[in-house]
N, C-alpha and C. Protein backbone atom coordinates (compact mmCIF):
# COMPACT_ATOMS: atom_id res chain seq x y z
N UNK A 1 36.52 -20.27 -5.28
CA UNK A 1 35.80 -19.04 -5.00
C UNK A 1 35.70 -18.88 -3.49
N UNK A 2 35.58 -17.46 -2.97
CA UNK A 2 35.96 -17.64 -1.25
C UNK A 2 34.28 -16.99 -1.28
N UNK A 3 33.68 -16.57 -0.03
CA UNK A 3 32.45 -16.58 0.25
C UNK A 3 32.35 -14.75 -0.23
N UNK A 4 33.51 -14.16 -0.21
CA UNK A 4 32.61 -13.26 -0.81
C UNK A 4 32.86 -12.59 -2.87
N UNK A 5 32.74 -13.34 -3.55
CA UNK A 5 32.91 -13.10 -4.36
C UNK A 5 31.71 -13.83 -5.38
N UNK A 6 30.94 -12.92 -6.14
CA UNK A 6 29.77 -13.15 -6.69
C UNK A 6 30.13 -14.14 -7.84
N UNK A 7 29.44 -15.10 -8.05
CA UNK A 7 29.05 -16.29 -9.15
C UNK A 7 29.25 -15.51 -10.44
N UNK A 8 30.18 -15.74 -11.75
CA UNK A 8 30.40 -15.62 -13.02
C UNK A 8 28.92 -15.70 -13.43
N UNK A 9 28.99 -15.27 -14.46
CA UNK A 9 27.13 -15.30 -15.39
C UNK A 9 27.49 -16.27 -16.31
N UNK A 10 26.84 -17.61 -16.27
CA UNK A 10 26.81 -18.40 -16.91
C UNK A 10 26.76 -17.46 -18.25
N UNK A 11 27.41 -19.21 -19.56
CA UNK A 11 27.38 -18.70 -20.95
C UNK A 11 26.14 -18.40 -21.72
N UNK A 12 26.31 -17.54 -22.67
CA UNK A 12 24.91 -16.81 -23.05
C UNK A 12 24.38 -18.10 -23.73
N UNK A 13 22.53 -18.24 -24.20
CA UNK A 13 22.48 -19.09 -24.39
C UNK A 13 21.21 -17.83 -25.89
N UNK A 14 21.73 -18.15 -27.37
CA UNK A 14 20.92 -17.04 -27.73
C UNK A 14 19.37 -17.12 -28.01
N UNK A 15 19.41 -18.38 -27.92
CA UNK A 15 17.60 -19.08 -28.30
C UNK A 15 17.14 -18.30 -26.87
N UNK A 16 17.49 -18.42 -26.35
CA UNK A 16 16.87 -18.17 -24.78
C UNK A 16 16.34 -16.94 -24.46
N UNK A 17 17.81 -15.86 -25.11
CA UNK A 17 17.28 -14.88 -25.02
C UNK A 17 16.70 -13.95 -25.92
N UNK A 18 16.72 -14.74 -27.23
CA UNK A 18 15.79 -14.15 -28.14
C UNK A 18 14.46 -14.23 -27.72
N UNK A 19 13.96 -15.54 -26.74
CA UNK A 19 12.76 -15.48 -26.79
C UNK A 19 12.18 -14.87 -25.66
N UNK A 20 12.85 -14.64 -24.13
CA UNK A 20 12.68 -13.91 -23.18
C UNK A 20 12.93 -12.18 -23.67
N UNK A 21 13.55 -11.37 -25.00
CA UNK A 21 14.08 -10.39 -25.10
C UNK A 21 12.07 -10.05 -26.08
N UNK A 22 11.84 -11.24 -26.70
CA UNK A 22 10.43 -10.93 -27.46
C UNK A 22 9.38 -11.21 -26.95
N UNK A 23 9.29 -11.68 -25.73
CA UNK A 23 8.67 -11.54 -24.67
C UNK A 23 8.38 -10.70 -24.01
N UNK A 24 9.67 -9.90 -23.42
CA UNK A 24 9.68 -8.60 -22.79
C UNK A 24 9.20 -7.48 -23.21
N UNK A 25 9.59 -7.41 -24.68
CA UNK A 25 9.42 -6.33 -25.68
C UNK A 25 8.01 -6.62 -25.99
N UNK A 26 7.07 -7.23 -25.81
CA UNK A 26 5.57 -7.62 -26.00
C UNK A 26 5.39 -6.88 -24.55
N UNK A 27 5.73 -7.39 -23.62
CA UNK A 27 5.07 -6.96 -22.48
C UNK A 27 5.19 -5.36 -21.93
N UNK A 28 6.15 -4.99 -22.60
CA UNK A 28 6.72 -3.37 -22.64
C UNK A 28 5.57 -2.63 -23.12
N UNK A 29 5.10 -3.03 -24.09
CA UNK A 29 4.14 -2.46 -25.00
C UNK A 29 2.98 -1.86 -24.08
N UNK A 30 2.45 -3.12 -23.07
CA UNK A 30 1.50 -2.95 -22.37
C UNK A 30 1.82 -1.76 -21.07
N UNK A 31 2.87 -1.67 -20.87
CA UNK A 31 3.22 -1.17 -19.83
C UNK A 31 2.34 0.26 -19.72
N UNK A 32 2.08 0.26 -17.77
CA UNK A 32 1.40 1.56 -17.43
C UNK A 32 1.97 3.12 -17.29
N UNK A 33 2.87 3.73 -18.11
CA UNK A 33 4.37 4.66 -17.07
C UNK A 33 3.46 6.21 -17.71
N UNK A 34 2.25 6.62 -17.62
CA UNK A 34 2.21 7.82 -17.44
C UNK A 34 3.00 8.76 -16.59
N UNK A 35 3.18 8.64 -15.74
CA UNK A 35 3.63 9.81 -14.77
C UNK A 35 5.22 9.97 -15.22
N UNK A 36 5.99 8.75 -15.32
CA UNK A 36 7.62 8.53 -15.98
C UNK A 36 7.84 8.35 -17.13
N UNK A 37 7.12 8.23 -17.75
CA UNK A 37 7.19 7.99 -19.43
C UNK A 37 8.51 6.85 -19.25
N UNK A 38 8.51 6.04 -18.58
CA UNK A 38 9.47 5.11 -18.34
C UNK A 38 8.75 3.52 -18.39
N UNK A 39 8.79 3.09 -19.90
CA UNK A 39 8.34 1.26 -19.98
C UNK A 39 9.24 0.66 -19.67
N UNK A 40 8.96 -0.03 -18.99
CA UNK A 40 10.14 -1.43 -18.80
C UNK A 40 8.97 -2.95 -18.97
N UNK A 41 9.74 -3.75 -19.60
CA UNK A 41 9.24 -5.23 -19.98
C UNK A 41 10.23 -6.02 -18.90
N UNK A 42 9.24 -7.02 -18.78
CA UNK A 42 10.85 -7.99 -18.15
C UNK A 42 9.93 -9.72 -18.27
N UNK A 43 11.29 -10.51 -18.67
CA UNK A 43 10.55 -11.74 -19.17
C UNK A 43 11.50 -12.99 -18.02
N UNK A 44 11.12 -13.78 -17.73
CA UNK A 44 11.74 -14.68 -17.08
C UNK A 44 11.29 -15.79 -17.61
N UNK A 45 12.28 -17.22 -17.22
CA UNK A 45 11.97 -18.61 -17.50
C UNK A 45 12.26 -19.23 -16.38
N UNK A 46 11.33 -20.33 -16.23
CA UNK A 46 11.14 -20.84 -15.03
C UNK A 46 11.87 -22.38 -15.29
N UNK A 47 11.67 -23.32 -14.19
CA UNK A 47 12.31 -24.33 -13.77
C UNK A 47 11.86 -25.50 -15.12
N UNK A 48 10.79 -25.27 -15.73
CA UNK A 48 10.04 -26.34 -16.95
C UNK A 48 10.37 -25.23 -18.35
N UNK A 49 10.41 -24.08 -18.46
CA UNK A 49 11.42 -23.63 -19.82
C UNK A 49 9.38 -22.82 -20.09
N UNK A 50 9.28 -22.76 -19.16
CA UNK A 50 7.95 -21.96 -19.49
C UNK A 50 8.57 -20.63 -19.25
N UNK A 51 7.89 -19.50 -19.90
CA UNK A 51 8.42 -18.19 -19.89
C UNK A 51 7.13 -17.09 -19.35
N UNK A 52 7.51 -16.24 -18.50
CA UNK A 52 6.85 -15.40 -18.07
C UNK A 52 7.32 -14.03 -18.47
N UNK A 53 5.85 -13.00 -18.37
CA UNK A 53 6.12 -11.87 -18.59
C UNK A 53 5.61 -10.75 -17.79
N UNK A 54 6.36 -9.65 -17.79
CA UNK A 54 5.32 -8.42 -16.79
C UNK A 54 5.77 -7.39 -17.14
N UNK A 55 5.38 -6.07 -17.06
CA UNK A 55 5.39 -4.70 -17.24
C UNK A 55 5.07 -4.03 -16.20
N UNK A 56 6.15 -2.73 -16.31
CA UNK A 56 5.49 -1.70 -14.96
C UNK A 56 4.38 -1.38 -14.85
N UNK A 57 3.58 -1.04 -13.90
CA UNK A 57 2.36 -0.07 -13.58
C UNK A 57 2.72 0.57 -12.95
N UNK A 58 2.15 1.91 -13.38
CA UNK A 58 2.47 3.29 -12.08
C UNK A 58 0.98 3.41 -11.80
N UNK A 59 0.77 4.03 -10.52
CA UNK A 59 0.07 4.61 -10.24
C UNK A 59 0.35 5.99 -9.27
N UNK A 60 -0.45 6.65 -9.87
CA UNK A 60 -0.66 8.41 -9.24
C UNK A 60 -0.24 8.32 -7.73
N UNK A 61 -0.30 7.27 -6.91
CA UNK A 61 0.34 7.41 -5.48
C UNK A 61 1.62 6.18 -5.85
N UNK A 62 2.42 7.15 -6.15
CA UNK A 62 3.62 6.60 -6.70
C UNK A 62 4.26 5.24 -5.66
N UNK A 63 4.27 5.76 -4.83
CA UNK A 63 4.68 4.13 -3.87
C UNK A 63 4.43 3.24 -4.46
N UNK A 64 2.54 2.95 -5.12
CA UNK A 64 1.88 1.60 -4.94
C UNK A 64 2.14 1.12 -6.60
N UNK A 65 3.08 1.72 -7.18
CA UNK A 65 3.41 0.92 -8.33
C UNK A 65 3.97 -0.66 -8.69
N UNK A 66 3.83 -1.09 -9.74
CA UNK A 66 5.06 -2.09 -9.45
C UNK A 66 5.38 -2.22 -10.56
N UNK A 67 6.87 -2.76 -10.49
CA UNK A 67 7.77 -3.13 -11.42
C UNK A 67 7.83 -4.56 -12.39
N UNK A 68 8.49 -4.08 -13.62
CA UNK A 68 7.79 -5.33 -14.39
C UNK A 68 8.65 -6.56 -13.91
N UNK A 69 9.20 -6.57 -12.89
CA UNK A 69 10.04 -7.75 -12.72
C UNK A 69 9.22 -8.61 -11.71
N UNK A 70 8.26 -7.68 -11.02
CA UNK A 70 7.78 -7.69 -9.63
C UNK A 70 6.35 -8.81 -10.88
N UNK A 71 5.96 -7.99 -11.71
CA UNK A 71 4.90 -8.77 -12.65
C UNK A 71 5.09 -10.01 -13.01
N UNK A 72 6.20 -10.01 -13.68
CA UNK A 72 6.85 -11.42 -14.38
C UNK A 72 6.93 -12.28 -12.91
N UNK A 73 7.13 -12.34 -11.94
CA UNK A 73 7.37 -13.11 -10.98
C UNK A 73 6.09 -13.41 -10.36
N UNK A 74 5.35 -12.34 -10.57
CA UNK A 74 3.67 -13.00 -10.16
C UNK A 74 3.52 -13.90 -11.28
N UNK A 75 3.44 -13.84 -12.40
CA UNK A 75 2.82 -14.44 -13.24
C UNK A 75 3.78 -16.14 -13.24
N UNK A 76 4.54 -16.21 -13.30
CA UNK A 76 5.31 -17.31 -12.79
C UNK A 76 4.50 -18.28 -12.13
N UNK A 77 4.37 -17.50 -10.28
CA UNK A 77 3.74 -18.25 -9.29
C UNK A 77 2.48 -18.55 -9.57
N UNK A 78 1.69 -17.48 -10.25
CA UNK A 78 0.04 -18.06 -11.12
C UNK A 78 0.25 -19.63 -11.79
N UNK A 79 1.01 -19.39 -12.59
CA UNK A 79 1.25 -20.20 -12.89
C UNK A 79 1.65 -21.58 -12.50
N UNK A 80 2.45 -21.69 -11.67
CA UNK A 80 2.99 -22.98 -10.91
C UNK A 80 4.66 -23.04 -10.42
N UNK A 81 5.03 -22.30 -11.26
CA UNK A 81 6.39 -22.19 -11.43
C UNK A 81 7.28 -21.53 -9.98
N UNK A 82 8.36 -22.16 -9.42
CA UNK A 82 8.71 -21.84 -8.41
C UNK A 82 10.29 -21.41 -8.26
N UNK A 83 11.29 -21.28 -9.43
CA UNK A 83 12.40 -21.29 -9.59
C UNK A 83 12.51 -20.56 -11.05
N UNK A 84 13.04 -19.15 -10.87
CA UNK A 84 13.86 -18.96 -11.96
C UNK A 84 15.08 -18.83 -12.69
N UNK A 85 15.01 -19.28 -13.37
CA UNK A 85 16.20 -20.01 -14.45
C UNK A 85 17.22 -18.71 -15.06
N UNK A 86 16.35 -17.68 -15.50
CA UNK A 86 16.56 -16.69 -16.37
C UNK A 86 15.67 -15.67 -16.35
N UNK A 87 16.42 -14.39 -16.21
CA UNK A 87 15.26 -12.98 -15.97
C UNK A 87 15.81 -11.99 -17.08
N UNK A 88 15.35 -11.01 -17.79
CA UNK A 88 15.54 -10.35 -18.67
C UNK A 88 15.20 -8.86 -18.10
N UNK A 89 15.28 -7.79 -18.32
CA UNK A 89 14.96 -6.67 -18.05
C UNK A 89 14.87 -5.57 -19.33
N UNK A 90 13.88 -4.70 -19.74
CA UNK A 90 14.01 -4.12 -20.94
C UNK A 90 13.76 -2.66 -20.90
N UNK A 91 14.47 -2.12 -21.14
CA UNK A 91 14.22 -0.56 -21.21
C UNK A 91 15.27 0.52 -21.97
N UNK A 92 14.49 1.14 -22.56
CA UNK A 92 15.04 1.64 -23.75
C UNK A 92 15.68 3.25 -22.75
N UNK A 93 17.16 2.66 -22.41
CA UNK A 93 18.03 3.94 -21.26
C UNK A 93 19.08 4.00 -21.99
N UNK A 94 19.79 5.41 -22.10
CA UNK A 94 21.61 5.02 -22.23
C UNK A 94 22.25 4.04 -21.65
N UNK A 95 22.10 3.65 -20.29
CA UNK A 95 22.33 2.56 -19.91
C UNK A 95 21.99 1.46 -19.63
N UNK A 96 22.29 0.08 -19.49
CA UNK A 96 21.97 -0.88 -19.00
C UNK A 96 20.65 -0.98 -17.86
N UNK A 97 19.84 -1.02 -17.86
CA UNK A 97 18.65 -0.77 -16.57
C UNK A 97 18.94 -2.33 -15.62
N UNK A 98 19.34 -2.08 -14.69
CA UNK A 98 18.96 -3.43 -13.81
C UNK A 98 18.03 -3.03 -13.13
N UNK A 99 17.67 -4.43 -12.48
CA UNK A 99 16.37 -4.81 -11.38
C UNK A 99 16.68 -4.19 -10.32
N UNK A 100 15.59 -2.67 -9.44
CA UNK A 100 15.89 -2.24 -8.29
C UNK A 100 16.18 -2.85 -7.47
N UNK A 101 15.95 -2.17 -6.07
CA UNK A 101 16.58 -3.27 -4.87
C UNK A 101 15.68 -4.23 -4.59
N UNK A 102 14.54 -3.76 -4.38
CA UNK A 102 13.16 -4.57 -4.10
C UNK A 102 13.06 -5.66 -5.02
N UNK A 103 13.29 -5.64 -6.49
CA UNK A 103 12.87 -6.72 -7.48
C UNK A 103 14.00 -7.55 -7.02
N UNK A 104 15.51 -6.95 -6.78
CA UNK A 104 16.82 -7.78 -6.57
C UNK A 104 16.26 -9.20 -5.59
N UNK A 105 15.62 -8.60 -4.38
CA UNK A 105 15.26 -9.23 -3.32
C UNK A 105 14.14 -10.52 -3.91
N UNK A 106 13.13 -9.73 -4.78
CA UNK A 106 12.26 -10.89 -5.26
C UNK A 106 12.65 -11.63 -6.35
N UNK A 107 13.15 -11.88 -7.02
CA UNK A 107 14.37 -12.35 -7.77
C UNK A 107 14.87 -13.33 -6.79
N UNK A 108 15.77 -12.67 -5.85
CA UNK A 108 16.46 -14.05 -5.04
C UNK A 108 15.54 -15.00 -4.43
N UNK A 109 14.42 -14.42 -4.04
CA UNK A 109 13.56 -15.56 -3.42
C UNK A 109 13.29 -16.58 -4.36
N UNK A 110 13.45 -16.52 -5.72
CA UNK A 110 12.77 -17.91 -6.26
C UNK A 110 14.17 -17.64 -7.42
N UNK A 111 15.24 -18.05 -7.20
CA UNK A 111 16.14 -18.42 -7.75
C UNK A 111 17.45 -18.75 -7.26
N UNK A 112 18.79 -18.85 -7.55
CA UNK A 112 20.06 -19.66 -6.95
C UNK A 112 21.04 -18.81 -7.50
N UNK A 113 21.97 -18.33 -6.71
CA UNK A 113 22.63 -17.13 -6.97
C UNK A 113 23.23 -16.90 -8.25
N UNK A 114 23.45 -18.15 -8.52
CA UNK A 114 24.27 -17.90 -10.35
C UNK A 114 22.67 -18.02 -11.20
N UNK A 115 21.77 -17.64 -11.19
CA UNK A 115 20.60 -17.19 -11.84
C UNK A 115 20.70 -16.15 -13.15
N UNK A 116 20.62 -15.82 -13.86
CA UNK A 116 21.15 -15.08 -15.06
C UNK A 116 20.48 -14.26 -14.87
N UNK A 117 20.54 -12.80 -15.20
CA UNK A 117 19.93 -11.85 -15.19
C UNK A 117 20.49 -10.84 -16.45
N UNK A 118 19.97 -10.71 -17.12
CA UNK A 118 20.28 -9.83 -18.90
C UNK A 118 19.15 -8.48 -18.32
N UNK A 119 20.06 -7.04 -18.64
CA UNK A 119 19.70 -6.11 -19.05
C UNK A 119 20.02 -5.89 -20.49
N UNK A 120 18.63 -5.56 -20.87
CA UNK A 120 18.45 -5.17 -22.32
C UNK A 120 17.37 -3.62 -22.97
N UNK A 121 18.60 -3.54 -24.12
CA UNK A 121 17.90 -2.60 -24.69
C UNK A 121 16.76 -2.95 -25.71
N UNK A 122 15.78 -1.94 -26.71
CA UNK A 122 15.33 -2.17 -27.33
C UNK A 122 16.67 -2.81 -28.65
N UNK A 123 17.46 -2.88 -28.54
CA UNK A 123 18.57 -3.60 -30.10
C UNK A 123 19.00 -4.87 -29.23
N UNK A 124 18.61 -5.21 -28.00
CA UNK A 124 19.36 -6.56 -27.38
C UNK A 124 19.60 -6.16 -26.45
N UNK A 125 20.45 -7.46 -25.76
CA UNK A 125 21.03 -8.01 -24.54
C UNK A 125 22.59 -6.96 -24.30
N UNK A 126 22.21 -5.97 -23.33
CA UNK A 126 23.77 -5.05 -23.32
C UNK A 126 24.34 -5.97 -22.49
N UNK A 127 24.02 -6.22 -20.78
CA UNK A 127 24.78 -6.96 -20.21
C UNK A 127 24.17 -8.17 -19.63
N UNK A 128 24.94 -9.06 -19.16
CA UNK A 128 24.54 -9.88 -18.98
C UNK A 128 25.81 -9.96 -17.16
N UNK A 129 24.80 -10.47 -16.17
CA UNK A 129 25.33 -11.01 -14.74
C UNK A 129 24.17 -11.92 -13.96
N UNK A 130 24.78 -12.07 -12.97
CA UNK A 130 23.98 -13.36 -11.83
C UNK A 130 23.04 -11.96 -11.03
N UNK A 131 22.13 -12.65 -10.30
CA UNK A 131 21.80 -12.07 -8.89
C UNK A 131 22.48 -12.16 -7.80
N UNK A 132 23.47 -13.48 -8.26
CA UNK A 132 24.74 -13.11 -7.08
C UNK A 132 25.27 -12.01 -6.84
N UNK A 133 25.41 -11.59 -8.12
CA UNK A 133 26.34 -10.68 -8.29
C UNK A 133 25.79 -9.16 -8.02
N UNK A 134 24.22 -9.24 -8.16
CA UNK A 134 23.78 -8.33 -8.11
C UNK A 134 23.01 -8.02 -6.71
N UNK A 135 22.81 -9.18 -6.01
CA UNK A 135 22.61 -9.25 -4.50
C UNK A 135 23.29 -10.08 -3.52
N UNK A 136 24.31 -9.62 -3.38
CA UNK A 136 25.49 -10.81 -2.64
C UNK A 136 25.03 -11.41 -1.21
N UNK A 137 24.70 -11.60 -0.77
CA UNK A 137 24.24 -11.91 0.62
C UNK A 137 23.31 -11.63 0.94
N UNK A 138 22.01 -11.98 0.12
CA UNK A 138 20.50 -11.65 0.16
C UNK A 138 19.85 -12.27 1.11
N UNK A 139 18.88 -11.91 1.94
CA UNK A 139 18.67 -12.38 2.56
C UNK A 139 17.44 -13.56 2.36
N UNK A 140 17.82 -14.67 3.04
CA UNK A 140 17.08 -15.87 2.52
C UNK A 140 16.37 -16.51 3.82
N UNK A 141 14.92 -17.27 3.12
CA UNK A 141 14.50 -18.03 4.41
C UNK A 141 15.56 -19.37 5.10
N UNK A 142 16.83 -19.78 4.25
CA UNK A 142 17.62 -20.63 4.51
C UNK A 142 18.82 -20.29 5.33
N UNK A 143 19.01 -18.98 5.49
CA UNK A 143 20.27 -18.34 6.17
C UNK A 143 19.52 -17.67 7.35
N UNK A 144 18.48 -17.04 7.36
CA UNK A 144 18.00 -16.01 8.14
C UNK A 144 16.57 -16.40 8.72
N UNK A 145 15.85 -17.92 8.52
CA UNK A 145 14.51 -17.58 9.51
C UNK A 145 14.90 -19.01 9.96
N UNK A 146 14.06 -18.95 10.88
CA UNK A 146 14.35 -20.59 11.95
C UNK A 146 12.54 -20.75 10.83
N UNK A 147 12.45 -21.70 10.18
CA UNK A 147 11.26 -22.06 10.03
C UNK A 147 10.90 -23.30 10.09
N UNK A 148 12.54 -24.40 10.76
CA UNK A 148 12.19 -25.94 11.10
C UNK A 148 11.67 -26.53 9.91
N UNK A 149 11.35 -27.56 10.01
CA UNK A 149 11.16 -28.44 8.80
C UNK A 149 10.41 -28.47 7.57
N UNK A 150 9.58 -27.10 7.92
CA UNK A 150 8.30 -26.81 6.70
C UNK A 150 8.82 -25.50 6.08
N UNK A 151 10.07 -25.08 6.46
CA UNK A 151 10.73 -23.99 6.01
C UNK A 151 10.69 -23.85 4.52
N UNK A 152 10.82 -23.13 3.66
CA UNK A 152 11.00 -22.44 2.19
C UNK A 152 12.36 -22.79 1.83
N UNK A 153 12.60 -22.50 0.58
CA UNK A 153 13.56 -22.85 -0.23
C UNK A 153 15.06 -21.93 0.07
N UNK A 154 15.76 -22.44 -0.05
CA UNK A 154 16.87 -21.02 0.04
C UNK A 154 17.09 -20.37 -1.24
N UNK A 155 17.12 -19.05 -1.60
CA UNK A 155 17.36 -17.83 -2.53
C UNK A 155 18.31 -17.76 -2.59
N UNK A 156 18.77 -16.70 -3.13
CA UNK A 156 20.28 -16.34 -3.58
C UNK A 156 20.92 -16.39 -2.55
């Protein structure tokens, strides 16, 4: 592989994502999307096979929303969890919904570029790719900050 060509998506694994896809679809439920009539769930698994979940919130000053990927990744770090394994995304679109740019970015911070990332509908898993693939040259505290020896992990 030469440096610019994104990481293959590891093989599907279906226990995994049956249970991150019924995860998501729980957390969808909750979701806040008055203003978009747009739910999205999103479920991740962390470095110990613990699974997290989050849902959008909108709020009326549309900026200060956040995304359920942005949720699932808080709930992670509540938790303890510092590496994810596997991220799911759920939303019932004609197409495939991936993680905006912003979630792309938080995503890479606590994962390794061949990281799995499944967009899914309400019937399943449509596609399946990396965050490599989906953020090629993200920017990381390992490439991009001088932070010397107490520095952070490197991301995608």
């Amino acid at each position: 592989m030469t440096g610019t060509e994104a990481p293959a998506a590891p093989p599907a694994d279906p226990d995994i994502e049956a249970a991150l896809l019924a995860a998501a679809a729980a957390a969808r439920l909750h979701a806040h999307a008055p203003y978009s009539g747009f739910a999205v769930g999103a479920a991740l698994r962390d470095e110990s096979g613990a699974l997290h979940a989050g849902c959008n919130v909108e709020n009326a000053s549309y900026p200060e929303g956040s995304c359920a990927e942005t949720g699932a990744i808080a709930a992670m770090v509540a938790a303890g969890g510092r590496r994810i394994t596997h991220i799911l995304v759920l939303a019932d679109a004609p197409a495939p919904v991936p993680p905006c740019g912003g979630c792309r970015q938080r995503i890479a911070e606590f994962a390794t570029a061949d990281t799995l990332v499944l967009m899914a509908g309400p019937e399943g898993v449509r596609r399946r790719t990396t965050i490599g693939a989906l953020l090629p040259s993200a920017f990381s505290s390992a490439r991009h900050l001088d932070l010397g020896e107490e520095g952070g992990e490197s991301g995608a």
